[in-house]
N, C-alpha and C. Protein backbone atom coordinates (compact mmCIF):
# COMPACT_ATOMS: atom_id res chain seq x y z
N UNK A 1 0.86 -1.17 0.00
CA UNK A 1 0.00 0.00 0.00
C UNK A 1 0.90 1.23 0.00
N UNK A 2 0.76 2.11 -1.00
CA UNK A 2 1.54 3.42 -1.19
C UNK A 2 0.92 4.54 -0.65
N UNK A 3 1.07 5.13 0.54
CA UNK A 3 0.41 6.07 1.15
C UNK A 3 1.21 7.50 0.60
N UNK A 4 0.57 7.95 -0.19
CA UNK A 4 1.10 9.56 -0.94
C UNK A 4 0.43 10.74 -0.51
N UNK A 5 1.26 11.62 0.48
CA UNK A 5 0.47 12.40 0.94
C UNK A 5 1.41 14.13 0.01
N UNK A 6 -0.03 14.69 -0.47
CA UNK A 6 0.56 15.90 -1.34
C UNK A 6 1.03 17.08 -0.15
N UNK A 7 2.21 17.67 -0.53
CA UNK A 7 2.93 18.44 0.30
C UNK A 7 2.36 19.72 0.08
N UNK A 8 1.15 19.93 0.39
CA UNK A 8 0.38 21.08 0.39
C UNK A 8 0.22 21.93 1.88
N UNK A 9 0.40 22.97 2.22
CA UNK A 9 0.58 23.57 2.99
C UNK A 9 -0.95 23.70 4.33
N UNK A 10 -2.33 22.81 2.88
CA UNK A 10 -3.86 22.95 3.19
C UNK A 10 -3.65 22.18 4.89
N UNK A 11 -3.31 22.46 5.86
CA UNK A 11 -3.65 21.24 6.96
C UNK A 11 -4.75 20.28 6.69
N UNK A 12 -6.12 20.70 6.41
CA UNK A 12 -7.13 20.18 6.79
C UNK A 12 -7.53 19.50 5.09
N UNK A 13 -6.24 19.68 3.95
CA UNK A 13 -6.43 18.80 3.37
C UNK A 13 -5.61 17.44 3.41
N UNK A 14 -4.63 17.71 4.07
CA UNK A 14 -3.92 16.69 4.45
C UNK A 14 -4.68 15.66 5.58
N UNK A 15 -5.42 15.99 6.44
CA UNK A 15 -6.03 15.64 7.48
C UNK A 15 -7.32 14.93 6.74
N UNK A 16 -7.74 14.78 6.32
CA UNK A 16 -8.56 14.34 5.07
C UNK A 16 -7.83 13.33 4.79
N UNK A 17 -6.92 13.92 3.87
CA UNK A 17 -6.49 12.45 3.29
C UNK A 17 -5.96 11.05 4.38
N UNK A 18 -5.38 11.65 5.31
CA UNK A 18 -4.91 11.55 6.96
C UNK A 18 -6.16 9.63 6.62
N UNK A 19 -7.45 10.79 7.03
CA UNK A 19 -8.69 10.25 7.83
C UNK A 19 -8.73 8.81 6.40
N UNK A 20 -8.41 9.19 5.17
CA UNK A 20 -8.98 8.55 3.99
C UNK A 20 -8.07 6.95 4.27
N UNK A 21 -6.68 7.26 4.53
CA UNK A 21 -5.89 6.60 4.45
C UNK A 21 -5.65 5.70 5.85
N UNK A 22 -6.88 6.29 7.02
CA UNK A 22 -6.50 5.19 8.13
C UNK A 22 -7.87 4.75 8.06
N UNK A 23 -8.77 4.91 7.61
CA UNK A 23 -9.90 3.92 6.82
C UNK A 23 -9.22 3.09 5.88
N UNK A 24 -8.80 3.12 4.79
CA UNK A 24 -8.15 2.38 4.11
C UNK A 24 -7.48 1.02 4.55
N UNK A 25 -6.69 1.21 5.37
CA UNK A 25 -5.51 0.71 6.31
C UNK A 25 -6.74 -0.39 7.07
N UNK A 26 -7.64 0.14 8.20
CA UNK A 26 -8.49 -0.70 8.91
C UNK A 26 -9.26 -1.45 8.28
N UNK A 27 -9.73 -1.10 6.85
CA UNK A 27 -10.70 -1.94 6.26
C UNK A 27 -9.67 -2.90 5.56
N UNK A 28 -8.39 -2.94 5.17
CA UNK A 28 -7.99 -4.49 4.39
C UNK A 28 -6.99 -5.22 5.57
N UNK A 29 -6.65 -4.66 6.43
CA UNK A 29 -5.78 -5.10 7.89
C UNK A 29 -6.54 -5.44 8.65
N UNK A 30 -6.58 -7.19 9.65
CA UNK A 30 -7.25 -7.04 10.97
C UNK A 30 -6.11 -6.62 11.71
N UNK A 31 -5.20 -6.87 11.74
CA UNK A 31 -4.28 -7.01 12.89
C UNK A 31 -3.67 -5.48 14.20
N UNK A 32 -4.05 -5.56 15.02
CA UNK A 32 -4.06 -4.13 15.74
C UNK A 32 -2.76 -3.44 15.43
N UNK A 33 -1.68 -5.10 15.90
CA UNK A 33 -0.05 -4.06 15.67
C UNK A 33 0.25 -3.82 13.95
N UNK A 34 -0.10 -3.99 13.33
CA UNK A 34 -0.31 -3.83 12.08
C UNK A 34 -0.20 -2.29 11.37
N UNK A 35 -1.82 -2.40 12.02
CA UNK A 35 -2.48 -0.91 12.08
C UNK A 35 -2.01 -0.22 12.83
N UNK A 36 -1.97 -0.21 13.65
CA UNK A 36 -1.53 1.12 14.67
C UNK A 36 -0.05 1.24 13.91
N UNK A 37 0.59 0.34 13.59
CA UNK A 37 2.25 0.90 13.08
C UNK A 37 1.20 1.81 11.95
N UNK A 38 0.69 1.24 10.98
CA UNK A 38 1.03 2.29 9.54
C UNK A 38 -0.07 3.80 10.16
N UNK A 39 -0.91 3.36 11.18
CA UNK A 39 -1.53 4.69 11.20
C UNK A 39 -0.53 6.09 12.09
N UNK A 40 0.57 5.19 13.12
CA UNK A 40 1.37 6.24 13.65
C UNK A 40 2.16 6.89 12.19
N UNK A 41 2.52 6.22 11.09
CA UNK A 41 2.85 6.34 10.12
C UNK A 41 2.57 7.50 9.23
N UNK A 42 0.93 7.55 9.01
CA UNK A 42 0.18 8.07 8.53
C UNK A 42 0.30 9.06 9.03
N UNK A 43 0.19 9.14 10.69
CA UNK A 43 -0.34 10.90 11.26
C UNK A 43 1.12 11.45 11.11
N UNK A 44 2.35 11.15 11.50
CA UNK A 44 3.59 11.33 11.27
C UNK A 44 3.71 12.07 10.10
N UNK A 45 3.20 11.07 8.90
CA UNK A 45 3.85 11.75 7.39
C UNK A 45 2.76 13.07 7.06
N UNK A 46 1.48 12.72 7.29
CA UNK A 46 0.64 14.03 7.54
C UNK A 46 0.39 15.25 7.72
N UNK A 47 1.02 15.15 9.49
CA UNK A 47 0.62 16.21 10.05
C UNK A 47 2.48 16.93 10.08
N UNK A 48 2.48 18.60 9.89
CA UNK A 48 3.64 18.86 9.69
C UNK A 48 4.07 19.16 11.42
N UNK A 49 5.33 19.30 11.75
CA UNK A 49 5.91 19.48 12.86
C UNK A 49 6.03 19.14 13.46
N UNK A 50 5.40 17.56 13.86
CA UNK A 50 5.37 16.67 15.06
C UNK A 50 7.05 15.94 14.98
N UNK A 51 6.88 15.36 16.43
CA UNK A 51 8.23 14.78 16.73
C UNK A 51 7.83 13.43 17.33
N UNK A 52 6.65 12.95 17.52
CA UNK A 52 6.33 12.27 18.24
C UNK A 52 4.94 11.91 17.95
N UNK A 53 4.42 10.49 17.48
CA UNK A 53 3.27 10.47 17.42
C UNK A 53 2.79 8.26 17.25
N UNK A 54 1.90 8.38 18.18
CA UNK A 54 1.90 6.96 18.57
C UNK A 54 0.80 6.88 19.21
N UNK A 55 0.46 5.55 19.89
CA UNK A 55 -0.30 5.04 20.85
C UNK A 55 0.24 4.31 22.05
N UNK A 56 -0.51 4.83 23.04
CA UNK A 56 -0.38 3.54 24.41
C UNK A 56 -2.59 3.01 24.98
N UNK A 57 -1.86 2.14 25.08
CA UNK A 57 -2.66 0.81 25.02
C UNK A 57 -3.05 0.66 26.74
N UNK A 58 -4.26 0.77 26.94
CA UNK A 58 -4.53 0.30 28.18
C UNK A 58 -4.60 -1.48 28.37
N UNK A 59 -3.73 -1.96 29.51
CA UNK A 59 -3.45 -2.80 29.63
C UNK A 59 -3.35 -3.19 31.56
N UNK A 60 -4.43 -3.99 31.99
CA UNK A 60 -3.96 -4.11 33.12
C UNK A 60 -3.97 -3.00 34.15
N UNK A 61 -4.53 -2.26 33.88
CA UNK A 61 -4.96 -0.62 34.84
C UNK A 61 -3.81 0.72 33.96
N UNK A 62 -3.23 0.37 33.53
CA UNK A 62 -1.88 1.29 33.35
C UNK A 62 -1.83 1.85 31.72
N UNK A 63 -1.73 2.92 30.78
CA UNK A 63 -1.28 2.49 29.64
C UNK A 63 0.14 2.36 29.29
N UNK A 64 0.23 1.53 28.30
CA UNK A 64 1.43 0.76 28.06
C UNK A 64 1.60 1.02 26.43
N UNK A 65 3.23 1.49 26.18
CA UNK A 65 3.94 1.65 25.20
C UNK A 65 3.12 0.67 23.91
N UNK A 66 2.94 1.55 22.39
CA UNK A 66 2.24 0.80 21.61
C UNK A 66 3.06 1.27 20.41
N UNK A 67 2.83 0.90 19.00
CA UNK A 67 3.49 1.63 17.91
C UNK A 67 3.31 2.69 17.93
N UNK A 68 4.81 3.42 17.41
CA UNK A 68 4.95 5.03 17.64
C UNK A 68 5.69 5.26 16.58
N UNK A 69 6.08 6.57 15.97
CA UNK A 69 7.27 7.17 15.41
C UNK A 69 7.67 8.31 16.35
N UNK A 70 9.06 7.60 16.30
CA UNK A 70 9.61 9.03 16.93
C UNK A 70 10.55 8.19 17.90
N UNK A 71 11.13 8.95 19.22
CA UNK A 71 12.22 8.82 19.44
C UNK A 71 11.46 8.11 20.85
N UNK A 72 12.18 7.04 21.35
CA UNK A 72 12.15 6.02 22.31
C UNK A 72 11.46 7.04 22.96
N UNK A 73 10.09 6.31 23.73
CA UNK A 73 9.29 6.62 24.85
C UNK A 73 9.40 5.74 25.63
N UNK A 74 8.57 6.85 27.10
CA UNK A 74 7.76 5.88 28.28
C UNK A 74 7.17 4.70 28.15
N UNK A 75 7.25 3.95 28.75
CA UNK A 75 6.87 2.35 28.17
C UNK A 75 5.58 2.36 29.08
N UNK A 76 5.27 2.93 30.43
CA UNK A 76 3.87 2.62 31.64
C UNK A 76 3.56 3.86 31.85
N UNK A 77 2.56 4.57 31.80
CA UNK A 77 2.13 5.68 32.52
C UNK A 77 0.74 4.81 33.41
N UNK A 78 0.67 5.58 34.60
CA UNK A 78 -0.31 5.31 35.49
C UNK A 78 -1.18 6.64 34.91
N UNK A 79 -3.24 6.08 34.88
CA UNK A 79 -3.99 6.79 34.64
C UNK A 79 -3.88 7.76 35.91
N UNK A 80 -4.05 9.73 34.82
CA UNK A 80 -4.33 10.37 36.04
C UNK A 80 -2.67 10.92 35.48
N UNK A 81 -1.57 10.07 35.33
CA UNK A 81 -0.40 10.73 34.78
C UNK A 81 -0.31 11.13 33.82
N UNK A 82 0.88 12.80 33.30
CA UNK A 82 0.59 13.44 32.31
C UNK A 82 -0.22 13.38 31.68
N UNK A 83 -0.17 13.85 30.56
CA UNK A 83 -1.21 14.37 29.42
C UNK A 83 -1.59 12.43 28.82
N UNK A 84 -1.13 12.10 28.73
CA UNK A 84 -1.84 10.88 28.51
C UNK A 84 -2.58 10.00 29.44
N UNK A 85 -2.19 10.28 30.70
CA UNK A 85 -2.89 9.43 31.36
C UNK A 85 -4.08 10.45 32.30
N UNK A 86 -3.90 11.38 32.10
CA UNK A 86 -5.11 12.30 32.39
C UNK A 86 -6.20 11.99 31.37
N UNK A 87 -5.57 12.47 30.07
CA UNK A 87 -6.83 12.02 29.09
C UNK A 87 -7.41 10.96 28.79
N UNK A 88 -6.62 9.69 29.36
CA UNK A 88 -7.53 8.25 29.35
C UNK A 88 -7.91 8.37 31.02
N UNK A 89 -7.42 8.91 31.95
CA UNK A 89 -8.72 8.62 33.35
C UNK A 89 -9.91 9.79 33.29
N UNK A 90 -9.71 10.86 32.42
CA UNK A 90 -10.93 11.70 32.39
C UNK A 90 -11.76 11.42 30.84
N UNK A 91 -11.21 10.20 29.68
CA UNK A 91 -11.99 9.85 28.62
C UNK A 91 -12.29 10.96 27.90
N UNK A 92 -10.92 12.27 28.04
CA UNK A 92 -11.92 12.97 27.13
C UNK A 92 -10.29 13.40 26.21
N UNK A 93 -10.26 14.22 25.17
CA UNK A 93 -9.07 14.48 24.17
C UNK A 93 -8.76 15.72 25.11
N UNK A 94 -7.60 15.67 25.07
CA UNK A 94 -6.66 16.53 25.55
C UNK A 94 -5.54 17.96 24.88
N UNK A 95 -5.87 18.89 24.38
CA UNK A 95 -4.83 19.63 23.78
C UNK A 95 -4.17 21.04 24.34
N UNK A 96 -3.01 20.52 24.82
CA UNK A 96 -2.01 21.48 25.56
C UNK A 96 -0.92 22.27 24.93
N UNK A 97 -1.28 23.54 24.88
CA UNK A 97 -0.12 24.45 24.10
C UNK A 97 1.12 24.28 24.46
N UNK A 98 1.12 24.43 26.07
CA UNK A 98 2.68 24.13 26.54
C UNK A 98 2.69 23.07 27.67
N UNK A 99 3.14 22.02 26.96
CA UNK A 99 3.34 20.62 28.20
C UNK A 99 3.85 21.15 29.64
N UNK A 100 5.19 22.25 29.41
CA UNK A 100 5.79 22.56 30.51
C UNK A 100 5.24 23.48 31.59
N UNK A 101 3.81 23.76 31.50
CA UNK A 101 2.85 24.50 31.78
C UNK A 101 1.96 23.51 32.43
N UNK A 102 2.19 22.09 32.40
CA UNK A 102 1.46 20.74 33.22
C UNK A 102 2.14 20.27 34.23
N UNK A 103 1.50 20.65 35.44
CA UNK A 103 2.54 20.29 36.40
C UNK A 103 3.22 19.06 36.55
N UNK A 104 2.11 17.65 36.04
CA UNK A 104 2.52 16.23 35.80
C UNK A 104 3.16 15.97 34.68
N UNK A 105 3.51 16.52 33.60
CA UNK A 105 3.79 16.05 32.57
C UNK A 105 4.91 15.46 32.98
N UNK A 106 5.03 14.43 31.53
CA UNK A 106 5.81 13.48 31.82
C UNK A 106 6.73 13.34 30.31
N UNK A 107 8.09 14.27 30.56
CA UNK A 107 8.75 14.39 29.09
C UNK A 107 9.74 13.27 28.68
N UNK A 108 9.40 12.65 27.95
CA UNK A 108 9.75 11.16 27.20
C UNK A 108 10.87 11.83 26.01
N UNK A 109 10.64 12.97 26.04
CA UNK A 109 11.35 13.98 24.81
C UNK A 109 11.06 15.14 25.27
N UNK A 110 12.61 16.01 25.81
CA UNK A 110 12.21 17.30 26.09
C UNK A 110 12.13 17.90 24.83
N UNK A 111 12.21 17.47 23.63
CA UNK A 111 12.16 18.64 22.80
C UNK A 111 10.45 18.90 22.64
N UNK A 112 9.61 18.26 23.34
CA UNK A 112 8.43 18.66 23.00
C UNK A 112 7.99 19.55 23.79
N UNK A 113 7.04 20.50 23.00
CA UNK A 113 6.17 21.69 23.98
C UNK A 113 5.12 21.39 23.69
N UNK A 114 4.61 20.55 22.62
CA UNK A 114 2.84 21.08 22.41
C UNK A 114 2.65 19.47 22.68
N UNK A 115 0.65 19.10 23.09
CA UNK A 115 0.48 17.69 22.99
C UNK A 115 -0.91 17.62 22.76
N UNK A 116 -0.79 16.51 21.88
CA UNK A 116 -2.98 16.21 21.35
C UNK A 116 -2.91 14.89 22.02
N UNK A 117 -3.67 14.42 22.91
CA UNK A 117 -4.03 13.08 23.45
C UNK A 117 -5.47 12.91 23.12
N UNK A 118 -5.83 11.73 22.42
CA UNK A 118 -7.42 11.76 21.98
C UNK A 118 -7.31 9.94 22.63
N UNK A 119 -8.28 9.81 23.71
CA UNK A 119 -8.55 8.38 24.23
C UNK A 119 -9.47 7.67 22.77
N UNK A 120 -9.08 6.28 22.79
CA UNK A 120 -9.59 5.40 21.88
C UNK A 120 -11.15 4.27 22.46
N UNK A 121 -11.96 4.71 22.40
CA UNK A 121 -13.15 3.61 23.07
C UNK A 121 -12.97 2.30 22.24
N UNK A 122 -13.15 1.29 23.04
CA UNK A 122 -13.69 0.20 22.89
C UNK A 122 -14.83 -0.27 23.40
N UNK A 123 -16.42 -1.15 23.61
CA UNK A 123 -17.00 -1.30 24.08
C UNK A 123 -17.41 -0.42 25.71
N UNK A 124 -17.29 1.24 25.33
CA UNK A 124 -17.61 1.70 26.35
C UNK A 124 -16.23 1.94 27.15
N UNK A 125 -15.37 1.70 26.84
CA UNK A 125 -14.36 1.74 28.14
C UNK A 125 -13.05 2.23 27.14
N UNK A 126 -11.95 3.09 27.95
CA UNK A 126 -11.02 3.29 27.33
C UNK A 126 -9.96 2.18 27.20
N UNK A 127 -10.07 2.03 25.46
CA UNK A 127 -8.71 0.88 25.37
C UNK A 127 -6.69 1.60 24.98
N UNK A 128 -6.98 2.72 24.60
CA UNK A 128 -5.93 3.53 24.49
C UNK A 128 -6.36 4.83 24.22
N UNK A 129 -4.96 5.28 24.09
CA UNK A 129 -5.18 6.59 23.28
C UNK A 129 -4.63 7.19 21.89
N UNK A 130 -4.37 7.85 21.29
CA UNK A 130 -3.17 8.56 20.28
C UNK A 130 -3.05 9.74 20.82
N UNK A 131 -1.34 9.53 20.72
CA UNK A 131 -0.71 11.10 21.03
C UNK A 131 0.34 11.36 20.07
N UNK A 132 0.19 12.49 20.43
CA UNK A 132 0.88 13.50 19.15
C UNK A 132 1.67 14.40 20.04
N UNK A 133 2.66 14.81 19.25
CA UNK A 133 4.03 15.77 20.36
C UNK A 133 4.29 16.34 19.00
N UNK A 134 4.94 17.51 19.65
CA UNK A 134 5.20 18.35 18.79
C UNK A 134 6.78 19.51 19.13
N UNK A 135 7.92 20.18 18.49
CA UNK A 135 8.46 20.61 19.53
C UNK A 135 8.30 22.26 19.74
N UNK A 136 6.98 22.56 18.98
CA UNK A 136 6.56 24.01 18.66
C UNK A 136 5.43 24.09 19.92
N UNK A 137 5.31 25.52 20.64
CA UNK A 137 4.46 25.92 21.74
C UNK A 137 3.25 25.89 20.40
N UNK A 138 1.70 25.95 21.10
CA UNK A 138 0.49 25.79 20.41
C UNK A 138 0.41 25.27 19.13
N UNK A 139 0.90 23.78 18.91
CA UNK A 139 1.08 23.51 17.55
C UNK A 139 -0.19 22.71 17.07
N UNK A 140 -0.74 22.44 18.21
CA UNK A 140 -2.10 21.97 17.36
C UNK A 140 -3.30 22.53 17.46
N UNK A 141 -4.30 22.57 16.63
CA UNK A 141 -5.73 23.26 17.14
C UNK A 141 -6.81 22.21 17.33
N UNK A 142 -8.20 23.00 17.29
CA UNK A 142 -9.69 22.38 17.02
C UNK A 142 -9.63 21.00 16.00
N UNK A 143 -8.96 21.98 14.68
CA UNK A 143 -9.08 21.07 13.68
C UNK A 143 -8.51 19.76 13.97
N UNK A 144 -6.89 19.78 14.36
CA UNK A 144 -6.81 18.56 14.16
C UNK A 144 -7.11 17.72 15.07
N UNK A 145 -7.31 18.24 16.45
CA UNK A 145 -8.38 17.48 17.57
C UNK A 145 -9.42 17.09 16.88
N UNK A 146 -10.57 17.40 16.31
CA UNK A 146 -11.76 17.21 15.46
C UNK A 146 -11.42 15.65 14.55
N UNK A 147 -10.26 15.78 13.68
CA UNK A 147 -9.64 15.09 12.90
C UNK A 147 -9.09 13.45 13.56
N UNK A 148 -8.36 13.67 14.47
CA UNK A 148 -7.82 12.76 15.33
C UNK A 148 -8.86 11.77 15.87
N UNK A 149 -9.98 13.00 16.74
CA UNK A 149 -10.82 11.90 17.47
C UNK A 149 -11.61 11.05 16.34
N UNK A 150 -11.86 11.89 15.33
CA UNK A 150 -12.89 10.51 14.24
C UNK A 150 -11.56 9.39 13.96
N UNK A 151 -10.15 9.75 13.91
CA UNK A 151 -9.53 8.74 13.54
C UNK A 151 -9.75 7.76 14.67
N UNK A 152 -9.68 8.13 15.92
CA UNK A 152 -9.93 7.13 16.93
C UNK A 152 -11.23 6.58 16.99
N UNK A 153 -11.91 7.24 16.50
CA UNK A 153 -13.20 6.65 16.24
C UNK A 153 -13.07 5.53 14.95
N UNK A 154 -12.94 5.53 14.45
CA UNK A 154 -12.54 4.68 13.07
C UNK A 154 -11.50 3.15 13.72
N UNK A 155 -10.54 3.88 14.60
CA UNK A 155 -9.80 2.33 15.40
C UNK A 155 -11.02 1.78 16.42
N UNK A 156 -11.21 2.58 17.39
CA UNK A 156 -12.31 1.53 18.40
C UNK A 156 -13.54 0.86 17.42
N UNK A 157 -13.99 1.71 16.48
CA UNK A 157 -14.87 1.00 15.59
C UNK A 157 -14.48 -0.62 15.08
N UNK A 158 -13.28 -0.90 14.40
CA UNK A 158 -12.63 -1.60 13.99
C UNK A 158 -12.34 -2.71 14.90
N UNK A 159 -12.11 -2.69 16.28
CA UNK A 159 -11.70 -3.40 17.45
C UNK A 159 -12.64 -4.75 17.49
């Protein structure tokens, strides 16, 4: 599968194609580690400026390290910790201009300042999340929060 994303400056046409191409991916793939590699893939080649972009997987009370791009992460956050584990114990997407502005954060990469955490449902309950890092202050908005959560909507769908 040749994922070609046009180097157009449009965010929210890239984010589109983003959304086109992790439908794509879920409808001929069952396999979770599969998917989650080409979709960290996807938001990576996508979205411009990120440094960091992956999933952790609730597992056992805790989330736990899942396919990512980017530079070696946290392998356990306890729910309730940083920006990821706040946004899977409060179930809701998370977007922080400046991480260093969170008193818990938890930097896996100081080069990051900005973070999108969008929790993933499964049958009612959080099974992960996707996060996105970035090393620019306010690098993400509405849009691609908007964008993200249907992508997570599109994985728990799939589950």
């Amino acid at each position: 599968m040749d994922f070609v994303f046009e180097k157009t400056p449009d965010r929210e046409a890239r984010l589109k194609t983003a959304r086109l191409f992790v439908k794509s991916q879920l409808g001929k793939e069952k396999d979770l580690v599969a998917n989650l590699s080409n979709i960290s893939a996807i938001l990576m080649e996508s979205m411009d400026d990120l440094n960091w972009a992956g999933f952790y997987l609730m597992k056992e009370g805790e989330l736990v390290l899942g396919p990512f791009q980017g530079k070696p992460a946290c392998v356990r956050i306890k729910p309730g910790e940083g920006v990821c584990g706040t946004a899977a114990a409060a179930g809701k997407p998370m977007l922080v201009d400046d991480v260093h502005a969170i008193e818990n954060h938890i930097a896996c990469d100081s080069a990051s300042r900005s973070e999108l955490v969008v929790p993933i449902f499964f049958s009612g309950e959080v099974f992960g999340v996707i996060d996105l890092d970035s090393p620019s202050l306010a690098r993400f908005t509405e849009l691609e929060m908007g964008y993200v959560v249907e992508i997570a909507e599109l994985i728990g769908n799939s589950l």
